[in-house]
N, C-alpha and C. Protein backbone atom coordinates (compact mmCIF):
# COMPACT_ATOMS: atom_id res chain seq x y z
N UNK A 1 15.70 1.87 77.07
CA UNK A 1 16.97 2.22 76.48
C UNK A 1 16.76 3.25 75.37
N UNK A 2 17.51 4.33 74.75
CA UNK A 2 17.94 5.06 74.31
C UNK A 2 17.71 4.62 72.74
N UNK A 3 17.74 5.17 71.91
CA UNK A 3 18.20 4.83 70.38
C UNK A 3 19.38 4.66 70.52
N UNK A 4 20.40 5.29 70.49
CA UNK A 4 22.00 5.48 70.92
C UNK A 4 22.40 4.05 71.36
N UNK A 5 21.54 3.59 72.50
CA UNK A 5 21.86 2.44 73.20
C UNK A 5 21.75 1.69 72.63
N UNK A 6 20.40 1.11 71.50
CA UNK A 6 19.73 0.27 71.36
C UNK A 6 20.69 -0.17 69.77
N UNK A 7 21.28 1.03 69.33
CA UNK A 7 22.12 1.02 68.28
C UNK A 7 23.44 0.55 68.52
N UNK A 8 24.08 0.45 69.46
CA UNK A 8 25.46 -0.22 70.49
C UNK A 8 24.59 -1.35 70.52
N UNK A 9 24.00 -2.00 71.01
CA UNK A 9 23.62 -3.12 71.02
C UNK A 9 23.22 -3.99 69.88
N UNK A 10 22.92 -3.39 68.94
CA UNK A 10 22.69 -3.86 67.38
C UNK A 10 24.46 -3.79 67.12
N UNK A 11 25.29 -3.57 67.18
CA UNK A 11 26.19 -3.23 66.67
C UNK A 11 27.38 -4.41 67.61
N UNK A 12 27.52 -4.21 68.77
CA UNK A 12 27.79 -5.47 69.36
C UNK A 12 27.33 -6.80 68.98
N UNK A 13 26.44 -6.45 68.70
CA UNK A 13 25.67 -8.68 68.33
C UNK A 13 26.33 -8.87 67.13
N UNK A 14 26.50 -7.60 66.17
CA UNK A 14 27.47 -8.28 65.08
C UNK A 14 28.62 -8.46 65.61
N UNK A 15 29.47 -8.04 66.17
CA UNK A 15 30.74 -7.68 67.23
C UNK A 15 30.76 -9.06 67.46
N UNK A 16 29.75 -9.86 68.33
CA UNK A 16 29.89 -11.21 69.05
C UNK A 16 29.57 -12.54 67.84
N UNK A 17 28.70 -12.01 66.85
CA UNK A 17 28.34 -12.81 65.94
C UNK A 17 29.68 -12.83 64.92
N UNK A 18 31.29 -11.79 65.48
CA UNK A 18 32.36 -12.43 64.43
C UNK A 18 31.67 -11.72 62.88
N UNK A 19 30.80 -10.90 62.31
CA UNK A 19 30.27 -10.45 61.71
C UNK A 19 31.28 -9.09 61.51
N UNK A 20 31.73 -8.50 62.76
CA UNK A 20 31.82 -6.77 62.55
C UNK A 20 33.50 -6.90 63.69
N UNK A 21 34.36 -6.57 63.58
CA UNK A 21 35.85 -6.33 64.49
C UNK A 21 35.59 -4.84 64.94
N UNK A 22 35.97 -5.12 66.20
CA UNK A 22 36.02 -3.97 67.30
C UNK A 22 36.44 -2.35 66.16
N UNK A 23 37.40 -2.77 65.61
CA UNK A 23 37.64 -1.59 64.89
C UNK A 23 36.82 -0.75 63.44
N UNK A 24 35.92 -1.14 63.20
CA UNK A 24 34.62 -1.28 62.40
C UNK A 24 33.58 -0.94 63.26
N UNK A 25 33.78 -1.83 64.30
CA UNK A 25 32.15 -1.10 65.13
C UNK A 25 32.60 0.29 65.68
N UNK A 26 34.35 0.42 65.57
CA UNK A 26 33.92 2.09 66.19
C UNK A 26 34.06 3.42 65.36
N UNK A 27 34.13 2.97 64.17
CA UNK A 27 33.72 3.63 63.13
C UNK A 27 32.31 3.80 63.04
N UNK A 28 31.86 2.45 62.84
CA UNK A 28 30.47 2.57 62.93
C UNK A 28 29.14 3.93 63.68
N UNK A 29 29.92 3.41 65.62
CA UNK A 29 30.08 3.93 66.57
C UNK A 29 30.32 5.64 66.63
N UNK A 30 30.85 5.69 65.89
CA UNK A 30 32.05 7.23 65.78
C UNK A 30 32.40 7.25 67.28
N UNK A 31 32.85 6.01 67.80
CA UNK A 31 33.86 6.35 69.27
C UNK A 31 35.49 5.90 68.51
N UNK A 32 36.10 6.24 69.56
CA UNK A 32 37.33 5.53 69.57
C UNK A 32 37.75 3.99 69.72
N UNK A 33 38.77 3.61 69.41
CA UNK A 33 38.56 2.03 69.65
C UNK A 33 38.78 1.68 71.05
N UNK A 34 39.66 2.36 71.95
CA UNK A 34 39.56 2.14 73.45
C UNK A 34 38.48 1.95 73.92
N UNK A 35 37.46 3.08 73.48
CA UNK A 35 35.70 3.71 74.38
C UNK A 35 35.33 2.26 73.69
N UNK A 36 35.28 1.73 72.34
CA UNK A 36 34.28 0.60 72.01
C UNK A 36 34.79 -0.83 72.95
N UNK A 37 36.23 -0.75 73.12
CA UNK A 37 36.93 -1.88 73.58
C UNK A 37 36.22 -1.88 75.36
N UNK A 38 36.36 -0.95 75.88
CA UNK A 38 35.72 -0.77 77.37
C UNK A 38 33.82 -1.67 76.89
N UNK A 39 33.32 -0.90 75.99
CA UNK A 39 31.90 -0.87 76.07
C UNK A 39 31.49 -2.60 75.64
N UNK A 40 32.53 -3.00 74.86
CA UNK A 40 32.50 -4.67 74.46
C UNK A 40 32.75 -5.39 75.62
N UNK A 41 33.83 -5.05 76.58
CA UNK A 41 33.89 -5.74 77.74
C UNK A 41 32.36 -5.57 78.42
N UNK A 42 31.96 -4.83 79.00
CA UNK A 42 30.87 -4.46 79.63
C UNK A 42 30.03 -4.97 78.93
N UNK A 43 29.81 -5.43 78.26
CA UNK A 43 28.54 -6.33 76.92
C UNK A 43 28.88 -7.60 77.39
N UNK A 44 30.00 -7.73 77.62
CA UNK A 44 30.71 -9.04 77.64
C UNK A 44 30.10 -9.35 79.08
N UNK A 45 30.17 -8.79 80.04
CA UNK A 45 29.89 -8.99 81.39
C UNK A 45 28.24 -9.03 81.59
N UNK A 46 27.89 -8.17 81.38
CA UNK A 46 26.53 -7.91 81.66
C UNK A 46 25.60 -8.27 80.46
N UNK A 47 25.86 -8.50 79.62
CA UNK A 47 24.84 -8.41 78.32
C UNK A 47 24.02 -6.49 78.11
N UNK A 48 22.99 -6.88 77.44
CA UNK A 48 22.62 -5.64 76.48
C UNK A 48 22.56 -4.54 77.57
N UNK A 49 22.19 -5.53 78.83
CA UNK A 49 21.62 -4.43 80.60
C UNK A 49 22.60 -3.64 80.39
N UNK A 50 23.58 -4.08 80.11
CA UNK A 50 25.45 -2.91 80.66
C UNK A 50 25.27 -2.07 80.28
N UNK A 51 24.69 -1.96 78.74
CA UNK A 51 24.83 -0.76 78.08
C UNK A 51 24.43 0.37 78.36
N UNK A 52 23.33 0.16 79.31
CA UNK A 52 22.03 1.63 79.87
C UNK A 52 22.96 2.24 80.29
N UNK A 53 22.77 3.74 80.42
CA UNK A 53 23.05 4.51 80.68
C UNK A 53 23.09 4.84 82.81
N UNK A 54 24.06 4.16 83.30
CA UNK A 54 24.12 4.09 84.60
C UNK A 54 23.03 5.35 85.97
N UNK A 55 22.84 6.42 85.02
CA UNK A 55 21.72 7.20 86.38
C UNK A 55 20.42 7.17 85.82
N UNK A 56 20.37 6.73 84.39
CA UNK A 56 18.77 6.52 83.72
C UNK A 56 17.75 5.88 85.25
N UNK A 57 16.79 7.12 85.23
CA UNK A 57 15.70 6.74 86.03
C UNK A 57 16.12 7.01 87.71
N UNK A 58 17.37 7.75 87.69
CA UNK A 58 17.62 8.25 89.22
C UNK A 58 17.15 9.92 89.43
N UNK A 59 16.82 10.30 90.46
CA UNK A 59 16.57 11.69 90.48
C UNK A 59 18.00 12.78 90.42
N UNK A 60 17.34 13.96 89.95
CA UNK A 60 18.98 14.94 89.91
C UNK A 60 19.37 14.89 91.18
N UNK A 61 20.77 15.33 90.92
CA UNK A 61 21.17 15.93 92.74
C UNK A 61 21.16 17.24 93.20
N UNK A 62 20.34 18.01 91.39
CA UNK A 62 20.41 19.79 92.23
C UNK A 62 18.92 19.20 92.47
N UNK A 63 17.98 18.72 92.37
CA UNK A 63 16.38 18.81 92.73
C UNK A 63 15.98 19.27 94.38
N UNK A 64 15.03 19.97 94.66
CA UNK A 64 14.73 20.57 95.80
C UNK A 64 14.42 19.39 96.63
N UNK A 65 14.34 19.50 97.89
CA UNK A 65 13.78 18.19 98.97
C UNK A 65 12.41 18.10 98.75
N UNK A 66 11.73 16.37 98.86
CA UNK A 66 10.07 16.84 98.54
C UNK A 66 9.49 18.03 99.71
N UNK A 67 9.76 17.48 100.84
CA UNK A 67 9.39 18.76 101.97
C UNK A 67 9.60 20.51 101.75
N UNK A 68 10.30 20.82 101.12
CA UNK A 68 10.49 22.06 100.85
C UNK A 68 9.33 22.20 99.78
N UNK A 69 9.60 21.36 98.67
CA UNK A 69 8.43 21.59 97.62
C UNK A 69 6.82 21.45 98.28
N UNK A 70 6.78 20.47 98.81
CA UNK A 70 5.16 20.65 99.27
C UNK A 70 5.16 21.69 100.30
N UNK A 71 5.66 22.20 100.59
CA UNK A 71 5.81 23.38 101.86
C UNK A 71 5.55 24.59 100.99
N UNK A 72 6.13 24.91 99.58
CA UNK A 72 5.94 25.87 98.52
C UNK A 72 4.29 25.54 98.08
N UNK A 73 3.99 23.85 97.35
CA UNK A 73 2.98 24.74 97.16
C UNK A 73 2.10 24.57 98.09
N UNK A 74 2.27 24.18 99.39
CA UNK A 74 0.89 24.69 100.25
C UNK A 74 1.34 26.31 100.21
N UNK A 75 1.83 27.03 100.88
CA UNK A 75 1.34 28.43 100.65
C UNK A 75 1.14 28.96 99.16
N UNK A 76 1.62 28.13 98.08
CA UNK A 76 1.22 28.93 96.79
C UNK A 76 -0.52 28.69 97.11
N UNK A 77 -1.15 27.05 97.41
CA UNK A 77 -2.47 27.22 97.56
C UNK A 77 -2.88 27.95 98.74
N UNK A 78 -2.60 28.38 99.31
CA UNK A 78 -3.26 29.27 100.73
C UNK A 78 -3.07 30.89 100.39
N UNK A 79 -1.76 31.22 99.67
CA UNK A 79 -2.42 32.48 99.62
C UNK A 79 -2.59 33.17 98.55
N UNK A 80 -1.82 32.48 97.34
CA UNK A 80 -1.20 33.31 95.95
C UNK A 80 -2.32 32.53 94.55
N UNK A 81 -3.28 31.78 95.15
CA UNK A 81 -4.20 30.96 94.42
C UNK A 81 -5.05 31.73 94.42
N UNK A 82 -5.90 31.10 93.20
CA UNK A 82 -7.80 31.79 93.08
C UNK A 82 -8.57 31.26 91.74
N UNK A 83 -9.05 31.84 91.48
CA UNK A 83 -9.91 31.77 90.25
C UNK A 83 -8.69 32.03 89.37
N UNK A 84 -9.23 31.87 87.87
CA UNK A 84 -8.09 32.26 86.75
C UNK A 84 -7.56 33.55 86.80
N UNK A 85 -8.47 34.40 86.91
CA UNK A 85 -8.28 36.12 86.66
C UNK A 85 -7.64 36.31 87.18
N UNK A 86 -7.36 35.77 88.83
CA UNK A 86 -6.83 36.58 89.76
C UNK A 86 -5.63 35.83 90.42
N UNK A 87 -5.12 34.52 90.03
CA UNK A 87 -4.20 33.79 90.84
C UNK A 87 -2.81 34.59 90.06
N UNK A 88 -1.99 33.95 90.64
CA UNK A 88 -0.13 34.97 90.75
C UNK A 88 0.24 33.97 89.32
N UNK A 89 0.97 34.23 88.88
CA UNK A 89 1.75 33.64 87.98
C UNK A 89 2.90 33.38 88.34
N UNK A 90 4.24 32.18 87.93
CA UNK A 90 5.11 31.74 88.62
C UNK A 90 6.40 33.13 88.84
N UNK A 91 6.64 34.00 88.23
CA UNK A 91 7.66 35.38 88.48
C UNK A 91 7.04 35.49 89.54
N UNK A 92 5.85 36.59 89.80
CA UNK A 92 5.13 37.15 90.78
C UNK A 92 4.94 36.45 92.02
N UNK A 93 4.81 35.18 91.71
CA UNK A 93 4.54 34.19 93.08
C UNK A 93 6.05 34.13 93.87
N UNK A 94 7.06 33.51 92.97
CA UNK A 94 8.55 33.87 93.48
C UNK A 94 9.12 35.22 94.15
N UNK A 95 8.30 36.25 93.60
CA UNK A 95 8.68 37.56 94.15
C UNK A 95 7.97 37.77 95.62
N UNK A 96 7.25 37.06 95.52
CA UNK A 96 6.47 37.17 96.76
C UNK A 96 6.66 36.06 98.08
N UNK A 97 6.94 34.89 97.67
CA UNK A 97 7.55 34.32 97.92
C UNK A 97 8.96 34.31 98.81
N UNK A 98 9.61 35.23 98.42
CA UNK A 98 10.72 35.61 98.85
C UNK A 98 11.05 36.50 99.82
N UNK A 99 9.92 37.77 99.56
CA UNK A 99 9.68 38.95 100.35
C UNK A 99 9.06 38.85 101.75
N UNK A 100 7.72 38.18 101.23
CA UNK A 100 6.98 37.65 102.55
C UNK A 100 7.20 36.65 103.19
N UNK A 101 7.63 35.44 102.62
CA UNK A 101 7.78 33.97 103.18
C UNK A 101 9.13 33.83 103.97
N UNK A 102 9.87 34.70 102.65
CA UNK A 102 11.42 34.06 103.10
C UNK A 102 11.71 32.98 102.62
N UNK A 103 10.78 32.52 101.35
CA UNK A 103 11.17 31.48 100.95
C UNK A 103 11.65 31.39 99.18
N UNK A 104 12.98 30.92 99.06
CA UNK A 104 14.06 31.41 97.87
C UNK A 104 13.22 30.20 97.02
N UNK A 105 12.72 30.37 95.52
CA UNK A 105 12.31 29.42 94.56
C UNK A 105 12.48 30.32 93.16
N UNK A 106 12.95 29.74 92.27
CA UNK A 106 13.53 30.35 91.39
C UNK A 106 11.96 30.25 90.30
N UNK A 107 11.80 31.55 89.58
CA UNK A 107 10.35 31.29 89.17
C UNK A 107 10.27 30.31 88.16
N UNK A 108 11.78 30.01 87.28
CA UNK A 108 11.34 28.68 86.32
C UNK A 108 10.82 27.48 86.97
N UNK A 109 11.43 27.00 87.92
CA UNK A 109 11.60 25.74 89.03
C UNK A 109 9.61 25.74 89.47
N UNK A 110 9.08 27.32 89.88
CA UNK A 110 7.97 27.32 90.15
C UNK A 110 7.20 27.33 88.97
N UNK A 111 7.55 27.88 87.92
CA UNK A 111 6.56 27.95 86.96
C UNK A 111 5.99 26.31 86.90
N UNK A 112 7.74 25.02 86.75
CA UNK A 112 7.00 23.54 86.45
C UNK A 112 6.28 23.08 87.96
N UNK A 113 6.42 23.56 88.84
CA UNK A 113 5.76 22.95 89.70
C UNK A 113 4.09 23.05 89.86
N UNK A 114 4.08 24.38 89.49
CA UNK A 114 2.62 25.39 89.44
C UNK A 114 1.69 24.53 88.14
N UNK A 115 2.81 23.98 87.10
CA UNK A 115 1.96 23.33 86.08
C UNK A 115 1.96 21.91 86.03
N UNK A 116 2.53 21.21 86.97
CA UNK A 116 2.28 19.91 87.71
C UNK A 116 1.02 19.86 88.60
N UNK A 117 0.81 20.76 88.94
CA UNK A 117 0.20 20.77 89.95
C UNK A 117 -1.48 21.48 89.66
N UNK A 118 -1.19 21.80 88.60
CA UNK A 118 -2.58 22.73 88.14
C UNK A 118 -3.03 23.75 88.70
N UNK A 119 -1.56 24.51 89.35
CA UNK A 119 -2.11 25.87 89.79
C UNK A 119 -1.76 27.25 88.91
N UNK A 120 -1.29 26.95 87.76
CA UNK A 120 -1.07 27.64 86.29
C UNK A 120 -1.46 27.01 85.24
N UNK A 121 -1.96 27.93 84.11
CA UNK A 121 -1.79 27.47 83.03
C UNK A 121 -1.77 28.31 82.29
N UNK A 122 -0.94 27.98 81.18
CA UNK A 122 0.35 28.53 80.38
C UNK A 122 -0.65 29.55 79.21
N UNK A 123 -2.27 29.64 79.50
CA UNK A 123 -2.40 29.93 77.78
C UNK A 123 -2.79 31.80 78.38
N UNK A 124 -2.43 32.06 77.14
CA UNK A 124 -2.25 33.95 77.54
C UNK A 124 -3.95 34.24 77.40
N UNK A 125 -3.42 35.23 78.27
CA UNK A 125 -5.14 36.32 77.61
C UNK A 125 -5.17 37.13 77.16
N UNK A 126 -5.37 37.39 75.59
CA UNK A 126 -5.25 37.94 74.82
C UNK A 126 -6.40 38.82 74.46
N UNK A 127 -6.30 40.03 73.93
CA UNK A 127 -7.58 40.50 73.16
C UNK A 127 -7.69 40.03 71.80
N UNK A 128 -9.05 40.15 70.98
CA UNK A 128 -8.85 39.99 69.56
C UNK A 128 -7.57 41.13 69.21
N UNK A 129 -7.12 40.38 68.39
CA UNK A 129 -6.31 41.31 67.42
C UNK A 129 -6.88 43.06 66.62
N UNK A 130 -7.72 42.69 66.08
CA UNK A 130 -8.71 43.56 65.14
C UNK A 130 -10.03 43.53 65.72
N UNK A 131 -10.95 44.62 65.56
CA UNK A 131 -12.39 44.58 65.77
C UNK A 131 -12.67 44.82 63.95
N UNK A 132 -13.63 44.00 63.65
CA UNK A 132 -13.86 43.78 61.95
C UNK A 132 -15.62 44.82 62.23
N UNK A 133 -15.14 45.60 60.87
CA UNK A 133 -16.13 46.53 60.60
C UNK A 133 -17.27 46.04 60.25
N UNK A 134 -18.69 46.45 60.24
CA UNK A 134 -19.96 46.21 59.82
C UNK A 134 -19.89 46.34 58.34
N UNK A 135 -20.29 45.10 57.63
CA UNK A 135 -20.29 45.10 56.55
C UNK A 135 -21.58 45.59 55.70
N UNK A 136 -21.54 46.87 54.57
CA UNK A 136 -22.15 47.36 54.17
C UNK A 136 -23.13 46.93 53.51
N UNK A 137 -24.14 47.39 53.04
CA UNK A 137 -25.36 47.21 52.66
C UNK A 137 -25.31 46.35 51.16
N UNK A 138 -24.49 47.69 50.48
CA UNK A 138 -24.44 47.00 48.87
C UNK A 138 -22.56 47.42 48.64
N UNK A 139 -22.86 46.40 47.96
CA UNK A 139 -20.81 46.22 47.73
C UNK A 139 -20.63 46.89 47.08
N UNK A 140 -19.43 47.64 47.57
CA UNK A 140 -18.57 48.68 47.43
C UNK A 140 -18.55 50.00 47.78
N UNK A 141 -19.88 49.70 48.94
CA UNK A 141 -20.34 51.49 49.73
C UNK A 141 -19.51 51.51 50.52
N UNK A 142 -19.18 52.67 51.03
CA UNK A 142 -18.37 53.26 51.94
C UNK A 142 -18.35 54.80 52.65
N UNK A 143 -18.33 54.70 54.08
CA UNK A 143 -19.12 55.99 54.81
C UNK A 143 -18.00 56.99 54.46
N UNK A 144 -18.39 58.60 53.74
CA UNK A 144 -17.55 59.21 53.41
C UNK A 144 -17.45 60.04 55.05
N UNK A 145 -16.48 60.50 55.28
CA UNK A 145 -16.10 61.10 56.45
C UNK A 145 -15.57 62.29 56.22
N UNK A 146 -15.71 63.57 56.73
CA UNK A 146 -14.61 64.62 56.35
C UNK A 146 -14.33 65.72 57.42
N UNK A 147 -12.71 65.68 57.77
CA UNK A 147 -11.97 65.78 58.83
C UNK A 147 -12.28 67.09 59.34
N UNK A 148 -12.40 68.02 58.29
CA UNK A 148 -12.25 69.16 58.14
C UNK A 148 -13.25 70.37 58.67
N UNK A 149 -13.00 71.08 59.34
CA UNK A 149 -13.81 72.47 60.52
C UNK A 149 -14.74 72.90 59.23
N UNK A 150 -14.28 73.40 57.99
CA UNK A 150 -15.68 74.13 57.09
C UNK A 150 -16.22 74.04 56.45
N UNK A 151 -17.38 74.11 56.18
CA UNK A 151 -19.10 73.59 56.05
C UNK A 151 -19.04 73.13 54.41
N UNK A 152 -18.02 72.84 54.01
CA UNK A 152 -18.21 72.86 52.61
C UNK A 152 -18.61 71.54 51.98
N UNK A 153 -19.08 70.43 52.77
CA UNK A 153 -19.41 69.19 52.49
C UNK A 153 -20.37 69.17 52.96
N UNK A 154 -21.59 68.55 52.24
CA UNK A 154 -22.91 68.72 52.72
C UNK A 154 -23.12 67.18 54.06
């Protein structure tokens, strides 16, 4: 259960314990007194169970079929895989995906699948920022340089 939930349910037991009136707990609540009056019945019926949140722990209904998904990533592993350097990243794999396969996957949808699956990972490759100079002999030397075409600096 929820905090949210678990807080309706702290809040009902005073409700039943004659402690707290429907109209107090929905202050409490910040619902209306109808929404608390529905949610007390349903306490009333079911106990604390009622309160869950009715699709907690069901799958979405936009989610892809598992068959389509394992069908994605077998060809992500057969052809768009490799070593680090060289495997697709989830845009590029979708673009390709689409062109060659014929098969529509939106690259966010692939990016979490690719990192379920351990065929991405998220950390960049970066260069150093700075290359840090050779530090001089005695402190505070410094190589004089001079830009200039005539001979007048030895």
């Amino acid at each position: 259960m929820s905090k949210r939930e678990l807080r309706r349910v702290g809040v009902l037991a005073r409700v039943a314990s004659e402690e707290l009136k429907l109209v107090d707990a929905a202050k409490m609540l910040s619902l209306g007194y109808r929404q608390v009056k529905r949610i007390w019945q349903r306490y009333g019926k079911e106990g604390a169970k009622g309160l869950k949140h009715r699709s907690a722990g069901k799958g979405s209904n936009r989610a892809k079929p598992k068959k389509f998904r394992a069908r994605v990533i077998g060809l992500l592993r057969k052809k768009y895989s490799g070593v680090i350097g060289e495997r697709f990243g989830p845009t590029l794999a979708s673009e390709h995906l689409a062109s060659e396969d014929q098969v529509e996957v939106h690259a966010e949808t692939l990016r979490r699948w690719m990192l379920a699956e351990g065929l991405w990972s998220r950390a960049r490759k970066r260069k150093e920022h700075r290359e840090r100079r050779v530090a001089r002999e005695h402190f505070g030397e410094l190589v004089q340089m001079d830009g200039s075409f005539h001979k007048w600096f030895e």
